[in-house]
N, C-alpha and C. Protein backbone atom coordinates (compact mmCIF):
# COMPACT_ATOMS: atom_id res chain seq x y z
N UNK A 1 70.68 34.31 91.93
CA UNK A 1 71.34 33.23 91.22
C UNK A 1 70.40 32.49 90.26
N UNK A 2 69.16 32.06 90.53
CA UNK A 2 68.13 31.46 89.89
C UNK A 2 67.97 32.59 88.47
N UNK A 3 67.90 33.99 88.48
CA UNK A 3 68.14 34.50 87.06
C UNK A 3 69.07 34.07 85.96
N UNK A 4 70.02 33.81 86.47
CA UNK A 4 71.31 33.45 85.49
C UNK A 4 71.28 32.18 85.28
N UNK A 5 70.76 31.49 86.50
CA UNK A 5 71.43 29.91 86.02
C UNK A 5 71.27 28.84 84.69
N UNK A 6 69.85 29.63 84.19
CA UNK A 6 69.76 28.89 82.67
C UNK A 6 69.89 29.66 81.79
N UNK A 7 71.10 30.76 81.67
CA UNK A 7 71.57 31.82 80.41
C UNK A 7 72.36 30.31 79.54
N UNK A 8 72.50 30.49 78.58
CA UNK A 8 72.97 29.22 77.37
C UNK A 8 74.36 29.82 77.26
N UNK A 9 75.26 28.63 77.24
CA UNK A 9 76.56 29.37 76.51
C UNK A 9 76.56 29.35 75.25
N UNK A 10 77.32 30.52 75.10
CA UNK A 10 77.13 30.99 72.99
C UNK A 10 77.50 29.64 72.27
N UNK A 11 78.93 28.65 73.15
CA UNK A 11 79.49 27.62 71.89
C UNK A 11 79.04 26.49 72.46
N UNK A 12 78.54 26.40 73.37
CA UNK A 12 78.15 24.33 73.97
C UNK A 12 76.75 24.75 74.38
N UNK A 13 75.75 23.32 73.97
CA UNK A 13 74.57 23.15 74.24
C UNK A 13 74.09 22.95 75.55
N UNK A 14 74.65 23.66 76.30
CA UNK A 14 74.64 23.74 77.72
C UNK A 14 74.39 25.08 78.00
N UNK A 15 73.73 24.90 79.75
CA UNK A 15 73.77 26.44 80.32
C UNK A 15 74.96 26.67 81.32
N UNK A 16 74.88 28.28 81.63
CA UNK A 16 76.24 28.55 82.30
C UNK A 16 75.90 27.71 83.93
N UNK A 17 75.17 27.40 84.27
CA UNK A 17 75.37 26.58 85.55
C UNK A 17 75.28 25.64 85.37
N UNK A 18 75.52 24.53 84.32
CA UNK A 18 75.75 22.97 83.79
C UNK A 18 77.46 23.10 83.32
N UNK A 19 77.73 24.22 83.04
CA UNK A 19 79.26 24.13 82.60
C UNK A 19 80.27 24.71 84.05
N UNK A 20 79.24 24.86 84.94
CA UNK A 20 80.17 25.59 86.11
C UNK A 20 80.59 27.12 86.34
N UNK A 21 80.32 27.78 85.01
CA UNK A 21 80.83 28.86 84.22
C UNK A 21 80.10 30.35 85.78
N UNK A 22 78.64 30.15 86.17
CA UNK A 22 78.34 30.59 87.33
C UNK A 22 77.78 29.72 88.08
N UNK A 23 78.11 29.66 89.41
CA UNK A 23 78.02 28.88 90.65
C UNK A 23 77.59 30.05 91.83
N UNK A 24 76.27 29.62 92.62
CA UNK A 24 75.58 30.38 93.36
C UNK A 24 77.04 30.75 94.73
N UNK A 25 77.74 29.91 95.10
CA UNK A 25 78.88 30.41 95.88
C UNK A 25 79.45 31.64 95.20
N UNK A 26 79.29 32.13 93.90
CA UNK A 26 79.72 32.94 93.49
C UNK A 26 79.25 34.54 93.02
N UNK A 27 77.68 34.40 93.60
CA UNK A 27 76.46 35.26 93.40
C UNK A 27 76.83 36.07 94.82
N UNK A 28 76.95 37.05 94.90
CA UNK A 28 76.24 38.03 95.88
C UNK A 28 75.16 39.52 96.01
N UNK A 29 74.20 38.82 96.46
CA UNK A 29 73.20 39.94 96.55
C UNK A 29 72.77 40.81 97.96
N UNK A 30 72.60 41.71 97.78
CA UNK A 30 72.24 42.80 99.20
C UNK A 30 71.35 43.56 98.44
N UNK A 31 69.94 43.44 99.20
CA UNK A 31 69.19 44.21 99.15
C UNK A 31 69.23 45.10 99.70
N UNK A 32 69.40 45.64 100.64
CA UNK A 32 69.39 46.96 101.54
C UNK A 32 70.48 47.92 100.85
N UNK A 33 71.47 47.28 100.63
CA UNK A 33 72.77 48.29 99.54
C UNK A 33 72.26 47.79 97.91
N UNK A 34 71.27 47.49 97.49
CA UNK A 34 70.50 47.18 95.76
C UNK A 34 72.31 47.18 95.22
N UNK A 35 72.63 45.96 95.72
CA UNK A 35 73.67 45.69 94.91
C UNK A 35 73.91 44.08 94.50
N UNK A 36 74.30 43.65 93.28
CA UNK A 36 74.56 42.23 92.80
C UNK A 36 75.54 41.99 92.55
N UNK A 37 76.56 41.40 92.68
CA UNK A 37 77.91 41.26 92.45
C UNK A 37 78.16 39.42 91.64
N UNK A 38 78.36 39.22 90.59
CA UNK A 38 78.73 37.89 90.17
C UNK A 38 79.94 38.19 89.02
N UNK A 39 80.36 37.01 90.17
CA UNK A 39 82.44 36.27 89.29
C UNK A 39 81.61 35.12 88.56
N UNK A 40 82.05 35.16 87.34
CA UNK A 40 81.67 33.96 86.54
C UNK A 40 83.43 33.65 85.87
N UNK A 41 83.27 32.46 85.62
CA UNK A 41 84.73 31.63 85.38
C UNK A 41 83.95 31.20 83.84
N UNK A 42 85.21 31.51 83.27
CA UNK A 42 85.19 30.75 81.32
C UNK A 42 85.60 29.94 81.66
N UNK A 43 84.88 28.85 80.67
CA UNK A 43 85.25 27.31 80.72
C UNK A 43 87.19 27.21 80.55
N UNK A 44 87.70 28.31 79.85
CA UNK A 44 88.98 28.13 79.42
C UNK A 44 89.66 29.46 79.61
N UNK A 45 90.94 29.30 79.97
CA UNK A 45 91.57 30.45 80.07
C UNK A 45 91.37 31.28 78.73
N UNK A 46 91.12 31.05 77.71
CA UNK A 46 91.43 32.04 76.63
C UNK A 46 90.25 32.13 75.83
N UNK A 47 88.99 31.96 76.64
CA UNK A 47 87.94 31.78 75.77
C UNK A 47 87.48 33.02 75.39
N UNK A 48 87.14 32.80 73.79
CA UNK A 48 87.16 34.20 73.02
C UNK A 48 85.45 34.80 73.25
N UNK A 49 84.35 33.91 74.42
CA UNK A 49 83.31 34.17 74.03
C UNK A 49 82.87 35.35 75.91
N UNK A 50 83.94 35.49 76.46
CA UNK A 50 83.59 35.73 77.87
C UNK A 50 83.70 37.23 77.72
N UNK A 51 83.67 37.88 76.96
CA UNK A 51 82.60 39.05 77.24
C UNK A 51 81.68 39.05 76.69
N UNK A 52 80.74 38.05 75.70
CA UNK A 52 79.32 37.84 75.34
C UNK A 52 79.04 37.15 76.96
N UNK A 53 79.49 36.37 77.35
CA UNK A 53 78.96 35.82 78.81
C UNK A 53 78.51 36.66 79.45
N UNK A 54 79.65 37.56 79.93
CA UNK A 54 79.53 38.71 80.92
C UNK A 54 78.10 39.62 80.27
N UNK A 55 78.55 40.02 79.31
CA UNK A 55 77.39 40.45 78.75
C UNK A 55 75.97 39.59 78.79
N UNK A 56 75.90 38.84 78.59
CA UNK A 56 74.69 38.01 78.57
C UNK A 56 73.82 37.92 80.10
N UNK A 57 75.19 37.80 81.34
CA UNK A 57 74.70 37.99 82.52
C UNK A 57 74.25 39.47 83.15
N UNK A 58 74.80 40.01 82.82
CA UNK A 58 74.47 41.95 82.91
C UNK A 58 73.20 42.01 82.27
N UNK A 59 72.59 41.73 80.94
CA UNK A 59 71.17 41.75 80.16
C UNK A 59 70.48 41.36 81.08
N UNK A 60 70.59 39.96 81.66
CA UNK A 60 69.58 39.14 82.05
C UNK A 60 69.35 40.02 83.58
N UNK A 61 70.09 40.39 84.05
CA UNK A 61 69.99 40.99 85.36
C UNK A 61 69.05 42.42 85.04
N UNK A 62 69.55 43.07 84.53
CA UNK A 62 68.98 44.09 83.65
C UNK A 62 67.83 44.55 83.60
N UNK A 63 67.39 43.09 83.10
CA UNK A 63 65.95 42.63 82.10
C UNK A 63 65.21 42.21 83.89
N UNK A 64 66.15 41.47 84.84
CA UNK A 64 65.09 41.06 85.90
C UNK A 64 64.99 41.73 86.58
N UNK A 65 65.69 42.49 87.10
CA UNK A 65 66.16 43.24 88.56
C UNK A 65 65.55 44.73 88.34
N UNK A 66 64.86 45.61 89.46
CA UNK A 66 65.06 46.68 89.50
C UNK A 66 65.59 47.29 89.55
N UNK A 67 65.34 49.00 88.75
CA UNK A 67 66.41 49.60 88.27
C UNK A 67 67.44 50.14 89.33
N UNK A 68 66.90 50.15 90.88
CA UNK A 68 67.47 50.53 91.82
C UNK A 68 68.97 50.16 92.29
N UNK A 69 68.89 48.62 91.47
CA UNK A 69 70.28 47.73 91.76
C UNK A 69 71.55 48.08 90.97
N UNK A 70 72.81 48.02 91.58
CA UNK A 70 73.85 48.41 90.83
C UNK A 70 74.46 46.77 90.70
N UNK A 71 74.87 46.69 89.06
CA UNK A 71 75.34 45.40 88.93
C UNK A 71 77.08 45.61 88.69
N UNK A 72 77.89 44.63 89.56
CA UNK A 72 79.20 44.16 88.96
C UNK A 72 79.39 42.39 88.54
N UNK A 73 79.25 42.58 87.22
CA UNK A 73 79.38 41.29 87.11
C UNK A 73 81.18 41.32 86.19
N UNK A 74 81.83 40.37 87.04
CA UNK A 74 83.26 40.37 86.33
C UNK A 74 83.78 38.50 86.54
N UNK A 75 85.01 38.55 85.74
CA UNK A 75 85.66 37.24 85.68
C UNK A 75 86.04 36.90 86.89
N UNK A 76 85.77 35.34 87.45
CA UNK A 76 86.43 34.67 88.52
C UNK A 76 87.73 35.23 88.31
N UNK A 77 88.39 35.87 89.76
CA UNK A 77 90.25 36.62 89.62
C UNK A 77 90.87 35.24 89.36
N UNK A 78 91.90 35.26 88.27
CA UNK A 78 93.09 34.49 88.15
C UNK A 78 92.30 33.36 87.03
N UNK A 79 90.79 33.09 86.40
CA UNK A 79 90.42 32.37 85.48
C UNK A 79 90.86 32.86 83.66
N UNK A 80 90.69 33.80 83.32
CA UNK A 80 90.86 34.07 82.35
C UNK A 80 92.42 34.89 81.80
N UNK A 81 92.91 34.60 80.63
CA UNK A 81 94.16 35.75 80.59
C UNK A 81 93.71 37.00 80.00
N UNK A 82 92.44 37.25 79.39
CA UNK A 82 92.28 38.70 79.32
C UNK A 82 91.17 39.54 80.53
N UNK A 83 91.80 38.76 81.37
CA UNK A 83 90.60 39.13 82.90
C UNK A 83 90.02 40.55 82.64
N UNK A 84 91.56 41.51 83.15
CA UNK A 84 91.24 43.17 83.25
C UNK A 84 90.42 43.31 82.46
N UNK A 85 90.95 43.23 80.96
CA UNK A 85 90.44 44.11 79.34
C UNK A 85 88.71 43.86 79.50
N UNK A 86 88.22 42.55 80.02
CA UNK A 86 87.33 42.15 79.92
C UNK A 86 85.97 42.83 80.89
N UNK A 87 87.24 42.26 82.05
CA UNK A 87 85.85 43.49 83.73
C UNK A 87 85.85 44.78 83.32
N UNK A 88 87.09 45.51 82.50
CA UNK A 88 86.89 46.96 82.19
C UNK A 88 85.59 46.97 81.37
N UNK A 89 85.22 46.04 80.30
CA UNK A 89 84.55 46.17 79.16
C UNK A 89 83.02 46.39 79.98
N UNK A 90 82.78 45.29 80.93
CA UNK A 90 81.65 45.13 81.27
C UNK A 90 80.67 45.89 82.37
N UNK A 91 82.27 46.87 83.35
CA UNK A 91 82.18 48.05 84.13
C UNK A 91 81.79 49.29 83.60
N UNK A 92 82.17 49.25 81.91
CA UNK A 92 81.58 50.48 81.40
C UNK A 92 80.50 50.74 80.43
N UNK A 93 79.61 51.22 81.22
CA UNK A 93 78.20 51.53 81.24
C UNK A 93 77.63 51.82 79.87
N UNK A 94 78.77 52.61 79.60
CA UNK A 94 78.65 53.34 78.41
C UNK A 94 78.94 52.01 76.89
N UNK A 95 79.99 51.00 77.20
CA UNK A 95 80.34 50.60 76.13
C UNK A 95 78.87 49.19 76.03
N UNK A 96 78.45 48.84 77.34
CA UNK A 96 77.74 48.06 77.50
C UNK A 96 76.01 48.05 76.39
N UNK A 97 75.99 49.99 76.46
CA UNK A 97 74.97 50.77 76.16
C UNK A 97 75.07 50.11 74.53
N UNK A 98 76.24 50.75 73.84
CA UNK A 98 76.89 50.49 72.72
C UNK A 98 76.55 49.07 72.00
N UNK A 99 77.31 48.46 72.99
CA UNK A 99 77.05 46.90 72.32
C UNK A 99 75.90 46.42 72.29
N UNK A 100 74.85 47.10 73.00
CA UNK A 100 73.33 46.20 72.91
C UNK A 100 72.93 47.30 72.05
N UNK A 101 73.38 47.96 71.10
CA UNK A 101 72.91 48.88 70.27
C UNK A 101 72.90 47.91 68.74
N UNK A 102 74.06 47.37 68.92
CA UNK A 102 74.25 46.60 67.78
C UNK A 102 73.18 45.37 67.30
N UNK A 103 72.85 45.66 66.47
CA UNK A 103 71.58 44.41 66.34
C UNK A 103 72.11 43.21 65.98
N UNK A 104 73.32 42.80 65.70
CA UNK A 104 74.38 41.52 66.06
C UNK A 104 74.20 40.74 66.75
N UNK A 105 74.91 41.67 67.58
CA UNK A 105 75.15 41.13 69.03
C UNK A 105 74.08 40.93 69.89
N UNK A 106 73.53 42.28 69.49
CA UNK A 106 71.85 41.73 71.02
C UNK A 106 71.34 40.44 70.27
N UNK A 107 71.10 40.19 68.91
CA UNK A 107 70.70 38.82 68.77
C UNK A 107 71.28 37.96 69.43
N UNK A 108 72.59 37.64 69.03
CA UNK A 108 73.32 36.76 70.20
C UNK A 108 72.92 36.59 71.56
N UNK A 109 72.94 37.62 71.82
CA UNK A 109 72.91 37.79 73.27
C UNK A 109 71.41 36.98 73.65
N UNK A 110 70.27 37.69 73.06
CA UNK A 110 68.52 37.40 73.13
C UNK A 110 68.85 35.46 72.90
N UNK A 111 69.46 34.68 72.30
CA UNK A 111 69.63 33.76 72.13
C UNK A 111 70.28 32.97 73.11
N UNK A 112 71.52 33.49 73.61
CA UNK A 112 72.08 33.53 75.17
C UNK A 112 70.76 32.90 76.18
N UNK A 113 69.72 34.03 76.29
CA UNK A 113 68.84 34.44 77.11
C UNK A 113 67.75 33.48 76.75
N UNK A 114 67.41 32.75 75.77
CA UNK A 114 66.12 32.33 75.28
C UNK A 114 66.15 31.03 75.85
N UNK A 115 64.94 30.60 76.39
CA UNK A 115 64.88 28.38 76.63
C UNK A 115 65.30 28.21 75.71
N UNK A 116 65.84 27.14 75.55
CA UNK A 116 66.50 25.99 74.72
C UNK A 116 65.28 25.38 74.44
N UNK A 117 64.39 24.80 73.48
CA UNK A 117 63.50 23.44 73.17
C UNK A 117 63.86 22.45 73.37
């Protein structure tokens, strides 16, 4: 939980554990099964930025964790209205690969990830 808790949200000068967005009740880790599991909740049902989130939390895990660990990071069930479209996006490995290909978006994202001054 301490990895994620100061990722920045893309639209408020806040981090995702000052907006509520991830909450350690919502982290699960097992070492013995190298597995991480985190529900993160968008500030809003329709927020257009929660697969850069998701994404932003998958990097950072990524970037900390050994490669041994399998990550699911998906939407708190019943927070968002494009829940599915979204956990599909972030379950596949392949599209995940894709999007940090884009030098766009990984900026975004690296910015996500960076201290605030």
């Amino acid at each position: 939980p301490h990895l994620i808790r100061s990722i920045n949200d893309p639209e408020h000068p806040l981090t995702l554990e000052e907006l509520n967005v991830v909450e350690q009740v919502r982290v699960q880790v097992s070492d013995p099964e190298s597995t991480v599991a985190v529900a993160f909740t968008p500030t809003i049902p329709h927020c257009s930025m929660a697969t850069l989130i998701g994404l932003s939390i998958k990097v950072k895990l990524l970037r900390s964790l050994p490669q041994r660990f399998k990550m699911d990071v998906h939407i708190t069930p019943g927070t968002h209205a494009s829940e599915h479209a979204v956990n599909k996006q972030l379950a596949d490995k392949e599209r995940v690969a894709a999007a940090l290909e884009n030098t766009h978006l990984l900026e975004v994202v690296n910015q996500c990830l960076s201290a605030r001054s």
